[in-house]
PDB file of N, CA and C in Angstrom:
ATOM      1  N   UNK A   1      -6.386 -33.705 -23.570  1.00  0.00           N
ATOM      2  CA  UNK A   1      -7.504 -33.165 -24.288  1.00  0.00           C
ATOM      3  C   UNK A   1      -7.169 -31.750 -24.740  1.00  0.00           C
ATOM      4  N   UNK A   2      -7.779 -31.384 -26.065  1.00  0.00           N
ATOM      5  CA  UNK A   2      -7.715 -30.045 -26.546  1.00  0.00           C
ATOM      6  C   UNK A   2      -8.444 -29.047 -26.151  1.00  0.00           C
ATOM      7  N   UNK A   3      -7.721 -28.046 -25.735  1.00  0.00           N
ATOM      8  CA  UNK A   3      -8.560 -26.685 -24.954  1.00  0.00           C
ATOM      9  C   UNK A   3      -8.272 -25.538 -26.117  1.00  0.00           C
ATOM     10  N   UNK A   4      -9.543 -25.357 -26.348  1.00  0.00           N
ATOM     11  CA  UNK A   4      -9.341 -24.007 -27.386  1.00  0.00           C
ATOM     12  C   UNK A   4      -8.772 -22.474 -26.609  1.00  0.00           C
ATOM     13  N   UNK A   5      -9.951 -22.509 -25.269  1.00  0.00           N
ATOM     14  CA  UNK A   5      -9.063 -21.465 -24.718  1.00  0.00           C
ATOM     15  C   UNK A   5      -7.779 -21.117 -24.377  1.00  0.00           C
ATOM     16  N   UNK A   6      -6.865 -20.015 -24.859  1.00  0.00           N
ATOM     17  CA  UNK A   6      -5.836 -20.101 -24.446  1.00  0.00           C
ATOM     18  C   UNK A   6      -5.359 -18.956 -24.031  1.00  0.00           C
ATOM     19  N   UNK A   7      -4.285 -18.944 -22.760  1.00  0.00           N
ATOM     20  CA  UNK A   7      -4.071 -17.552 -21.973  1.00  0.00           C
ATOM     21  C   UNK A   7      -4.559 -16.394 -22.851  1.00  0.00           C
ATOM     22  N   UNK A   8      -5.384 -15.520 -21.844  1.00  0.00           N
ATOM     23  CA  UNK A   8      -6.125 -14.151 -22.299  1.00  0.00           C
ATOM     24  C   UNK A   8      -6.781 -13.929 -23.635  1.00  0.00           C
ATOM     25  N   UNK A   9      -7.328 -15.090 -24.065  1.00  0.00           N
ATOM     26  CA  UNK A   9      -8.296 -15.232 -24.952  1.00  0.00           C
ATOM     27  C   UNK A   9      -9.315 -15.913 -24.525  1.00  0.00           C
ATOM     28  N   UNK A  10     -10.552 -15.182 -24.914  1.00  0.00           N
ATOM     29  CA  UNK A  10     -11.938 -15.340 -24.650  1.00  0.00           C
ATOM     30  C   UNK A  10     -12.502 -15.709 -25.827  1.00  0.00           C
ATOM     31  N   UNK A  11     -13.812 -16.322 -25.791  1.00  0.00           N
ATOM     32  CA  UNK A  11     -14.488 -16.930 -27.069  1.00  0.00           C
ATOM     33  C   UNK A  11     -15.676 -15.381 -27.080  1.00  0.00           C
ATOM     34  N   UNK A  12     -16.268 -15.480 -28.424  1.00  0.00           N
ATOM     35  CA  UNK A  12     -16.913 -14.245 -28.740  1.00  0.00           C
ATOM     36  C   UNK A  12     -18.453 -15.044 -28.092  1.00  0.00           C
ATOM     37  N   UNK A  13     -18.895 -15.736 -28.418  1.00  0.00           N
ATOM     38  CA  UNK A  13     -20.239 -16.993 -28.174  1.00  0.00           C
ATOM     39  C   UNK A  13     -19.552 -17.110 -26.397  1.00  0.00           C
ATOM     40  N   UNK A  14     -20.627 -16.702 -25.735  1.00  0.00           N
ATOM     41  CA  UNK A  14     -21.034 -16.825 -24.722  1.00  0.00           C
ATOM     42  C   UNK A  14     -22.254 -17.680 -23.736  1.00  0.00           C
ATOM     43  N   UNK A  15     -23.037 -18.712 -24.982  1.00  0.00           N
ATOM     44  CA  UNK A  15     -23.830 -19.791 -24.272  1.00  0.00           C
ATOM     45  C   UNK A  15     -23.043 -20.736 -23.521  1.00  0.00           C
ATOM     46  N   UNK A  16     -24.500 -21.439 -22.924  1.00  0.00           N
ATOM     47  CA  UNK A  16     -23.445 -22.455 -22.090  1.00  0.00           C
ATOM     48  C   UNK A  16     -22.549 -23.486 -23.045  1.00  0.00           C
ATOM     49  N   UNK A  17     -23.262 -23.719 -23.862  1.00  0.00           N
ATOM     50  CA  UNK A  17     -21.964 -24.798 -25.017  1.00  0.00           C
ATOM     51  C   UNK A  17     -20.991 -24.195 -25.413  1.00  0.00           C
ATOM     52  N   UNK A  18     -20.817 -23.122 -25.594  1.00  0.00           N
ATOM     53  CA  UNK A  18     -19.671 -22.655 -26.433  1.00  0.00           C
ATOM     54  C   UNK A  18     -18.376 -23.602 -26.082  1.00  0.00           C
ATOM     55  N   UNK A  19     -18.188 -23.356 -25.249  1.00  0.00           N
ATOM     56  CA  UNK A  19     -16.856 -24.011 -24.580  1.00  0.00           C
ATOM     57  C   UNK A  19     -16.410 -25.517 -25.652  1.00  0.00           C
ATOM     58  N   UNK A  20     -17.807 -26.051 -25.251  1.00  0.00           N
ATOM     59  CA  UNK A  20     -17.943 -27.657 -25.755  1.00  0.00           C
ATOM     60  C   UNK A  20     -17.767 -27.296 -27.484  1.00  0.00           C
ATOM     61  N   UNK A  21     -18.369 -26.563 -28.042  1.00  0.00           N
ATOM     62  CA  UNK A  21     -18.460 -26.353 -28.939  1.00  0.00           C
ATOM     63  C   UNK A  21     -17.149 -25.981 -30.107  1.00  0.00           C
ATOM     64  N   UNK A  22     -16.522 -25.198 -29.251  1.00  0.00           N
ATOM     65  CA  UNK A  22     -15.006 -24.573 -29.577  1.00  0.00           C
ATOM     66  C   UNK A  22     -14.430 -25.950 -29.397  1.00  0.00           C
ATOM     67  N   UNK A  23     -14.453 -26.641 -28.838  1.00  0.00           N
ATOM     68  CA  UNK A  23     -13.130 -27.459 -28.325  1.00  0.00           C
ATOM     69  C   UNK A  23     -13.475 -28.842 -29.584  1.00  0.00           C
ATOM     70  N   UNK A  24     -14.638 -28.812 -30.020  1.00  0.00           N
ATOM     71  CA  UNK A  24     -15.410 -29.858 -31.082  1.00  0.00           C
ATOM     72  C   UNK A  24     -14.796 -29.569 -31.893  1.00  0.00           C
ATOM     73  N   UNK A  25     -15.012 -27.912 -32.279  1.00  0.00           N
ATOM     74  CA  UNK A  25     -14.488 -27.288 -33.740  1.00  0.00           C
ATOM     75  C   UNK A  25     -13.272 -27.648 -34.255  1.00  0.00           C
ATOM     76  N   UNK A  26     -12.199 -27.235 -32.852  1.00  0.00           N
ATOM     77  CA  UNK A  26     -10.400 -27.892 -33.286  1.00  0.00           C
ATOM     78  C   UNK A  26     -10.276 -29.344 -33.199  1.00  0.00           C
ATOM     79  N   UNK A  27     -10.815 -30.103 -32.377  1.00  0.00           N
ATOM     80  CA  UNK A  27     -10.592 -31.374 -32.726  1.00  0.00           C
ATOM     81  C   UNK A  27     -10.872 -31.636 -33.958  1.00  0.00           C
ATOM     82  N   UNK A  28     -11.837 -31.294 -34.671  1.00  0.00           N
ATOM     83  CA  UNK A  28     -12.270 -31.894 -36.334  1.00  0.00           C
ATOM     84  C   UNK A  28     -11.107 -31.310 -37.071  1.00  0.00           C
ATOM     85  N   UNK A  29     -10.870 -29.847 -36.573  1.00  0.00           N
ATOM     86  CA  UNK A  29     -10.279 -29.145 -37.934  1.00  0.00           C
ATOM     87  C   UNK A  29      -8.355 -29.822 -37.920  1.00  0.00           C
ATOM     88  N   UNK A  30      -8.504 -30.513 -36.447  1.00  0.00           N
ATOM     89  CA  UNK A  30      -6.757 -31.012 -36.354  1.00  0.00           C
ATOM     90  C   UNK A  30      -6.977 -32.427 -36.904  1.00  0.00           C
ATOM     91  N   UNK A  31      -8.008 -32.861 -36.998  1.00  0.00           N
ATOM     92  CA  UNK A  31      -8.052 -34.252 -36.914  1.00  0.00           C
ATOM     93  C   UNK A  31      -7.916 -35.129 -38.945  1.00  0.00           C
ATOM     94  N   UNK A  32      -6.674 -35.961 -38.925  1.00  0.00           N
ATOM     95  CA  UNK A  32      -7.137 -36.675 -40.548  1.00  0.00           C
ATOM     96  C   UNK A  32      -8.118 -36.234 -41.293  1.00  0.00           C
ATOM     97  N   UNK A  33      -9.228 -36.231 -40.903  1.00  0.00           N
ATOM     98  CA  UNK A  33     -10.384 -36.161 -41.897  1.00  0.00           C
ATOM     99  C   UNK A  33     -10.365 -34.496 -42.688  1.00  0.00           C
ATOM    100  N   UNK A  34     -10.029 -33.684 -41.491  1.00  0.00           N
ATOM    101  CA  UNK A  34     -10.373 -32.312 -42.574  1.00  0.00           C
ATOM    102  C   UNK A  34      -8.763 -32.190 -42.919  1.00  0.00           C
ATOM    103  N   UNK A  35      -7.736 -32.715 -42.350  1.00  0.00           N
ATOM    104  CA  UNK A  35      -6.220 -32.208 -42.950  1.00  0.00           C
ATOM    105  C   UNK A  35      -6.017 -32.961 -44.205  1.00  0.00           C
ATOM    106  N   UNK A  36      -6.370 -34.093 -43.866  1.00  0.00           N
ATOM    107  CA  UNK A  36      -5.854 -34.866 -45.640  1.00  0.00           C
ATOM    108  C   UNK A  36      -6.686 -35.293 -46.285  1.00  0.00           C
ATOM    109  N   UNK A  37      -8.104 -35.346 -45.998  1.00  0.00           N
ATOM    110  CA  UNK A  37      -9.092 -35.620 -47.043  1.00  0.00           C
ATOM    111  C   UNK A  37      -9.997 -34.304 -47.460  1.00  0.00           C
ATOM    112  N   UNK A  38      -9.472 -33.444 -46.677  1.00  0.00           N
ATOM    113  CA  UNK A  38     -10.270 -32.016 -47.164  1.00  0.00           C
ATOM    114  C   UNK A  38     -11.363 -31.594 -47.202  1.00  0.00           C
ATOM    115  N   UNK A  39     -12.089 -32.365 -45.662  1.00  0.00           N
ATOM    116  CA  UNK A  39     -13.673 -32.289 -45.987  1.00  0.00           C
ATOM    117  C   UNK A  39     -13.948 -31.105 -44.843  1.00  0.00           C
ATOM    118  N   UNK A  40     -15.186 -30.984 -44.602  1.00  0.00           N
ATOM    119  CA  UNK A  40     -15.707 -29.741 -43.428  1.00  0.00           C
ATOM    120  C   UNK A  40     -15.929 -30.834 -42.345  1.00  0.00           C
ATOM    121  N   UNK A  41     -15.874 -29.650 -40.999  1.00  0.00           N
ATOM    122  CA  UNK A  41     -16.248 -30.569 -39.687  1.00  0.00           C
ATOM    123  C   UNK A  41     -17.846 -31.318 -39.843  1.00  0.00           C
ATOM    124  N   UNK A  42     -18.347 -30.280 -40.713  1.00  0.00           N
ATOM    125  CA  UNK A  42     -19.449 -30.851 -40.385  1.00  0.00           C
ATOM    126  C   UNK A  42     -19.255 -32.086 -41.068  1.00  0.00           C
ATOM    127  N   UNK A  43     -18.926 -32.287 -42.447  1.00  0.00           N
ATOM    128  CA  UNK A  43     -18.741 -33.455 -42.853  1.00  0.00           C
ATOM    129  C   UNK A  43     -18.184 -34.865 -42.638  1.00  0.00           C
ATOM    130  N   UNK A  44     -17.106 -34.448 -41.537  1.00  0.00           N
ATOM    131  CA  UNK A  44     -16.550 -34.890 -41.120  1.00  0.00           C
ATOM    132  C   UNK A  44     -17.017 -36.100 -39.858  1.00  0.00           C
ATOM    133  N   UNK A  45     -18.211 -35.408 -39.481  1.00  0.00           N
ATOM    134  CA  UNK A  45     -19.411 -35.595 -38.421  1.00  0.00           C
ATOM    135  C   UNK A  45     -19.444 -36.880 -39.032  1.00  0.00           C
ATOM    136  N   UNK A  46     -20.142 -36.849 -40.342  1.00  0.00           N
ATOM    137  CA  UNK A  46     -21.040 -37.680 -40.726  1.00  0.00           C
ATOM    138  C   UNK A  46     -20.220 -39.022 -41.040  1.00  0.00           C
ATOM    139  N   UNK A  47     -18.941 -39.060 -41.123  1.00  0.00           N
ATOM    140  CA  UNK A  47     -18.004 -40.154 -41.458  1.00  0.00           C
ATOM    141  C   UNK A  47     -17.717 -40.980 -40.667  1.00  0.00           C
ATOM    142  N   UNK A  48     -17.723 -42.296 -40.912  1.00  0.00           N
ATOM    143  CA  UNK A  48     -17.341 -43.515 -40.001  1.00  0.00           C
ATOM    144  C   UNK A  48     -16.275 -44.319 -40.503  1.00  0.00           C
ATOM    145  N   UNK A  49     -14.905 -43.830 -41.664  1.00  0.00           N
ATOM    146  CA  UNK A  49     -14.101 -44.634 -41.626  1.00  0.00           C
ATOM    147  C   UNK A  49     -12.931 -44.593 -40.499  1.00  0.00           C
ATOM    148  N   UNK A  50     -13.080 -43.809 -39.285  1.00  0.00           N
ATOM    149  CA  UNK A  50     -11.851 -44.201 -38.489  1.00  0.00           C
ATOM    150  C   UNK A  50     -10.973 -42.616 -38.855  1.00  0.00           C
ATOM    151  N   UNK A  51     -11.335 -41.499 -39.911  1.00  0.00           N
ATOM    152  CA  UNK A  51     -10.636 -40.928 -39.412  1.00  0.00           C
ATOM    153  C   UNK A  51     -10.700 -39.693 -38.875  1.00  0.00           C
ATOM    154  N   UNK A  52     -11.838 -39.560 -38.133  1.00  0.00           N
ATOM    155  CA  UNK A  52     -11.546 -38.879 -37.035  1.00  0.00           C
ATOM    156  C   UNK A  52     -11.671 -39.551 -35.027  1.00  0.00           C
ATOM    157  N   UNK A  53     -11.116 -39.260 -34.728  1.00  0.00           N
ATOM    158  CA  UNK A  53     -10.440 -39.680 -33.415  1.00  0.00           C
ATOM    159  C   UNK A  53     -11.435 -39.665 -32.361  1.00  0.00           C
ATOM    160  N   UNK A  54     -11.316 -41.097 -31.627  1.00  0.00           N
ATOM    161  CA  UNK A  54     -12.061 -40.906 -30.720  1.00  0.00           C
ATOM    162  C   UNK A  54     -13.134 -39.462 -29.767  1.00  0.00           C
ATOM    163  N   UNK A  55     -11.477 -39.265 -29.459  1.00  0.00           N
ATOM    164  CA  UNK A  55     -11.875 -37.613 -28.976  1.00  0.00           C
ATOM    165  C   UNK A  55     -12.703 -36.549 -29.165  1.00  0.00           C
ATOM    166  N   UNK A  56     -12.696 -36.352 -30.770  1.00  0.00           N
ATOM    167  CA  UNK A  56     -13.941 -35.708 -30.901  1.00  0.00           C
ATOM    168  C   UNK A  56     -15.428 -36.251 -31.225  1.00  0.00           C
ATOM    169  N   UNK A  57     -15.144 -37.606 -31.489  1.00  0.00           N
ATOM    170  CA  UNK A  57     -16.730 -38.382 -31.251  1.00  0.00           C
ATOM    171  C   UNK A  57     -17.324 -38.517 -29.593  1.00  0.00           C
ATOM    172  N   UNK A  58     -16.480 -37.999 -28.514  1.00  0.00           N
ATOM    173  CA  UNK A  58     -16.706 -38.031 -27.472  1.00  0.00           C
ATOM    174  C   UNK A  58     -17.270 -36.440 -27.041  1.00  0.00           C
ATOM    175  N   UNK A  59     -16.517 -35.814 -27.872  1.00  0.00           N
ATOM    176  CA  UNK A  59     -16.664 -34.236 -27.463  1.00  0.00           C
ATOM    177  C   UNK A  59     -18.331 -33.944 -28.177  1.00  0.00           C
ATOM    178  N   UNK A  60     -18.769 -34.998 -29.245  1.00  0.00           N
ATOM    179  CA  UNK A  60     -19.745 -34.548 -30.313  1.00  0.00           C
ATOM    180  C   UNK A  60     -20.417 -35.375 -29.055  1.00  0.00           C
ATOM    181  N   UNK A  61     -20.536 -36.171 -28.057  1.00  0.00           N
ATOM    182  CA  UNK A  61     -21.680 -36.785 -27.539  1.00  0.00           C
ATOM    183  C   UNK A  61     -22.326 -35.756 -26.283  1.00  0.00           C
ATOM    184  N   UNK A  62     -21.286 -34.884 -25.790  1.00  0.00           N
ATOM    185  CA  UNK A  62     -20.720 -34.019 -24.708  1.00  0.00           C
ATOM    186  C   UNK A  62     -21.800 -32.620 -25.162  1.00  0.00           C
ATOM    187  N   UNK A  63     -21.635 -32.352 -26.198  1.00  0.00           N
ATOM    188  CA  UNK A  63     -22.261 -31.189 -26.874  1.00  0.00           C
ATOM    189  C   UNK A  63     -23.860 -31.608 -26.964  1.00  0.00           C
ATOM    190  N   UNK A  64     -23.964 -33.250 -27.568  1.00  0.00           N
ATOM    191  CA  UNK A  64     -25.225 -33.040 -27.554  1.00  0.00           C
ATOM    192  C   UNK A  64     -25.955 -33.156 -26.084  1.00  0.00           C
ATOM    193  N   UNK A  65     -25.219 -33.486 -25.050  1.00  0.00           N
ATOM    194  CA  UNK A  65     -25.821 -33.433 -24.152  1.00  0.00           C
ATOM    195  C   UNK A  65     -26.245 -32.375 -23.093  1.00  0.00           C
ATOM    196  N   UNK A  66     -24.975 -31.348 -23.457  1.00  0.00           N
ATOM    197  CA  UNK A  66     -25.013 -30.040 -22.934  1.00  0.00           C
ATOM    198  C   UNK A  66     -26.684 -29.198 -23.618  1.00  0.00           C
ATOM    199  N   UNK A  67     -26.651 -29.573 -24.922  1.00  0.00           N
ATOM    200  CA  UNK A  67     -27.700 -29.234 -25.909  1.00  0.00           C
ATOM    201  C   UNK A  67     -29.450 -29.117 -25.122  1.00  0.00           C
ATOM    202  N   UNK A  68     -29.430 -30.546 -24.840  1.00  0.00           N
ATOM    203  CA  UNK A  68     -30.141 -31.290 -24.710  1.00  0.00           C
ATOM    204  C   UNK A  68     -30.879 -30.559 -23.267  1.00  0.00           C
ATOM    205  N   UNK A  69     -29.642 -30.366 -21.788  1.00  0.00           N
ATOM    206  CA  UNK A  69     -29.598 -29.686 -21.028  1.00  0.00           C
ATOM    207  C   UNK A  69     -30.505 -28.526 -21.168  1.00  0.00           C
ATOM    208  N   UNK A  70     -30.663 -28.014 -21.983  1.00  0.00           N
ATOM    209  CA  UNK A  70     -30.679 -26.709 -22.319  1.00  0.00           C
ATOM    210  C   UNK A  70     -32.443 -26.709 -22.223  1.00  0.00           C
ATOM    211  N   UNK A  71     -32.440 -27.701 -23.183  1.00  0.00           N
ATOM    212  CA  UNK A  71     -34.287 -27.513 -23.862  1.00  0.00           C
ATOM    213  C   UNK A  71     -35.083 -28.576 -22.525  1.00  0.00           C
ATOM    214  N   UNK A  72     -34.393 -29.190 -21.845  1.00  0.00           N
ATOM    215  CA  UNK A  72     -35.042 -30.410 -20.686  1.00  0.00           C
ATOM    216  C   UNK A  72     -35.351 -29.567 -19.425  1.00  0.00           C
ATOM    217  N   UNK A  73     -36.215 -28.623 -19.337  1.00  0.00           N
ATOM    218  CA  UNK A  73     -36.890 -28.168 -18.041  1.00  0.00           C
ATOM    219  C   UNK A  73     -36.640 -29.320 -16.515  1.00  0.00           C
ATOM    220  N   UNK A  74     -36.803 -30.174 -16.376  1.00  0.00           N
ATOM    221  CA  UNK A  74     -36.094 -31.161 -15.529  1.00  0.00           C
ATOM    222  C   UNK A  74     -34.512 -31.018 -15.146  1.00  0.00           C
ATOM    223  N   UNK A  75     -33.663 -31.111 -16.164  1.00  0.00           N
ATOM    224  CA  UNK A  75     -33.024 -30.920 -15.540  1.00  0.00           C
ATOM    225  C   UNK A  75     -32.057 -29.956 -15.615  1.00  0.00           C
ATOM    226  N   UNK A  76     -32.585 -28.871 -15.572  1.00  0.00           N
ATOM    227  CA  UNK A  76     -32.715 -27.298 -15.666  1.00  0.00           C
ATOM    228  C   UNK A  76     -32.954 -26.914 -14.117  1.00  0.00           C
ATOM    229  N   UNK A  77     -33.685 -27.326 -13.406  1.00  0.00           N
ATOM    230  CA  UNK A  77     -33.624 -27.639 -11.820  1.00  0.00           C
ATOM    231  C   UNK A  77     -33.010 -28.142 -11.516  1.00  0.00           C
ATOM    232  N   UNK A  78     -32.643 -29.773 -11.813  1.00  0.00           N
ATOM    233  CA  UNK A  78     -32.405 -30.798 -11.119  1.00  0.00           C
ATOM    234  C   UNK A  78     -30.833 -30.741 -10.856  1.00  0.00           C
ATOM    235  N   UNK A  79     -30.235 -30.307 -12.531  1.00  0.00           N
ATOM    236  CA  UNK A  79     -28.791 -30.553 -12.857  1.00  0.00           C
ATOM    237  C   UNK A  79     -28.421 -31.830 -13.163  1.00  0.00           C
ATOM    238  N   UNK A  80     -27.745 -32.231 -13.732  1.00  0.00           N
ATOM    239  CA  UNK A  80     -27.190 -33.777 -14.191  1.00  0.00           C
ATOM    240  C   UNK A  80     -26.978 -34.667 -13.256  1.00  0.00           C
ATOM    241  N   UNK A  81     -27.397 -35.613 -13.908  1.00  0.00           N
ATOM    242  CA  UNK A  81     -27.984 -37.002 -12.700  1.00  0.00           C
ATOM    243  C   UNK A  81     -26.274 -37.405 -12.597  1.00  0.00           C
ATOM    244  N   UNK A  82     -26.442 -37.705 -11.099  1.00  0.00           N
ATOM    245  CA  UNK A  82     -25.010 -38.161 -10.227  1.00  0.00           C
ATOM    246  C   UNK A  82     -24.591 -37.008  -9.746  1.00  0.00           C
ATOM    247  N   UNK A  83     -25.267 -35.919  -9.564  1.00  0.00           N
ATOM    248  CA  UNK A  83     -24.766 -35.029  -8.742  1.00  0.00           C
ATOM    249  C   UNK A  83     -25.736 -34.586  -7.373  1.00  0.00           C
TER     250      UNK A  83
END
């Protein structure tokens, strides 16, 4: 998996997603869709022919759940179920 952080570099965005967020950003921007068809991540989002990679459709489910975390008072106490 792709880690944006890299020795003695810090991200400027300091929420709890960032992390998830950064690591979304390079998967799209390495991935077919924005190198040879020339589109934006975000656009890239929205595409279902296969070329972008598992990986970051996993990282985009990851984010929304971190998201989600955020605004759910439940489990804001609780923490994520299975723990």
């Amino acid at each position: 998996m792709m880690r944006y952080e890299r020795e003695n570099e810090e991200l400027k965005d300091k929420t709890r997603c960032a992390g998830v967020r950064a690591n979304l950003k390079m998967c799209l921007l390495e991935s077919d869709c924005c190198k040879i068809h020339k589109k934006t991540p975000k656009e890239c989002l929205k595409v279902t022919d296969g070329s972008v990679p598992d990986e970051c459709q996993s990282l985009r489910i990851l984010l929304y759940d971190c998201k989600r975390s955020i605004i759910d008072a439940r489990r804001r106490f609780r923490g994520p179920k299975g723990y």
